[in-house]
Protein backbone atom coordinates (compact mmCIF):
# COMPACT_ATOMS: atom_id res chain seq x y z
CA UNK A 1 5.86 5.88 17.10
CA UNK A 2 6.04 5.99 13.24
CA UNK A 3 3.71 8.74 11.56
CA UNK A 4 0.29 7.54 9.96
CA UNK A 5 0.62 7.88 6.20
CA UNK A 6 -2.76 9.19 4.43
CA UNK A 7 -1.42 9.39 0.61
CA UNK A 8 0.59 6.49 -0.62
CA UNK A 9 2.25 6.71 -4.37
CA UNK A 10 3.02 3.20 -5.70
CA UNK A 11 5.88 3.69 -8.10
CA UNK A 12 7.04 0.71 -11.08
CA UNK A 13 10.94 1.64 -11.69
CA UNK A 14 13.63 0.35 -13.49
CA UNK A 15 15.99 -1.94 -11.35
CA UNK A 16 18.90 0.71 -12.15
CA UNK A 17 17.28 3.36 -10.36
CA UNK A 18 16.99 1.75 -6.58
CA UNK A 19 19.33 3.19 -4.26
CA UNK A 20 19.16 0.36 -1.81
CA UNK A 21 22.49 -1.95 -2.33
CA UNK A 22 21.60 -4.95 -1.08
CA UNK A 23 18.49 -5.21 -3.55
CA UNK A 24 18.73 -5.81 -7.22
CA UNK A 25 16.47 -7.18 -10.04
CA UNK A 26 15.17 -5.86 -13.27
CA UNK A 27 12.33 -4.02 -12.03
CA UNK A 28 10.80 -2.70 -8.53
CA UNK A 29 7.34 -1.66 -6.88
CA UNK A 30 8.45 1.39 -4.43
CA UNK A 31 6.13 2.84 -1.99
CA UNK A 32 6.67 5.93 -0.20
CA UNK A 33 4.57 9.10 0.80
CA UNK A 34 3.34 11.12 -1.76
CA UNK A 35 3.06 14.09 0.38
CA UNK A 36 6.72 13.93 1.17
CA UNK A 37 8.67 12.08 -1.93
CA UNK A 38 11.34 12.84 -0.38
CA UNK A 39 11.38 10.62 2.41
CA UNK A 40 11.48 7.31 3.46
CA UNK A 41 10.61 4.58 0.81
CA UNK A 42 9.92 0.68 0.76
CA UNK A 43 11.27 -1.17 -2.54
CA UNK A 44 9.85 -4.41 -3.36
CA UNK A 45 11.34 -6.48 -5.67
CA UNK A 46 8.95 -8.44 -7.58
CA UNK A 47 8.21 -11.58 -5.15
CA UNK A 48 8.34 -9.75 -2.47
CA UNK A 49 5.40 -7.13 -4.30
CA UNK A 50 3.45 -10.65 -4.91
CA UNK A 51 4.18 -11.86 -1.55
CA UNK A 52 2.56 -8.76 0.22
CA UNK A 53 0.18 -8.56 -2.30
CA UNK A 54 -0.73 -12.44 -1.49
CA UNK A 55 -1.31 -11.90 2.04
CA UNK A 56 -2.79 -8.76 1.76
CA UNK A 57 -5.96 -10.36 -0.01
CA UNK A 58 -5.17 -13.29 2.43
CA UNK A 59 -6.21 -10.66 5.31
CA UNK A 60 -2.28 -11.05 7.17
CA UNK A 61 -2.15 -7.12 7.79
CA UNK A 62 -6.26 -6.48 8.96
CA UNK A 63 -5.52 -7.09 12.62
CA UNK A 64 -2.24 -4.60 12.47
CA UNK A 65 -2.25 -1.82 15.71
CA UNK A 66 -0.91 1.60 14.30
């Protein structure tokens, strides 16, 4: 079972700075726990940030079971 995240830090870097090789663009939306920066992150590149923003407001993730 993954751990519930309370505190979420939404982060706008530079597409130099991702460490994850298969991803590149100019810029990214990272998301990770800002009690532990250290951990694991999510980068989104910029249509996948509108995508999940999209179905977000679209209400695809209100019926999710943590």
């Amino acid at each position: 079972m993954s751990k519930v995240i309370h505190s979420v830090e939404v982060l706008f870097i530079d597409g130099t700075d991702v460490p994850v090789e298969h991803k590149s663009g100019d810029h990214f939306v990272v998301l990770r726990d800002a009690l532990d920066p250290g951990g694991d992150a999510l980068y989104f590149s910029a249509d996948e940030w509108e995508a999940f923003i999209l179905g977000a407001k679209d209400g695809e993730f209100d019926e999710i079971e943590i």
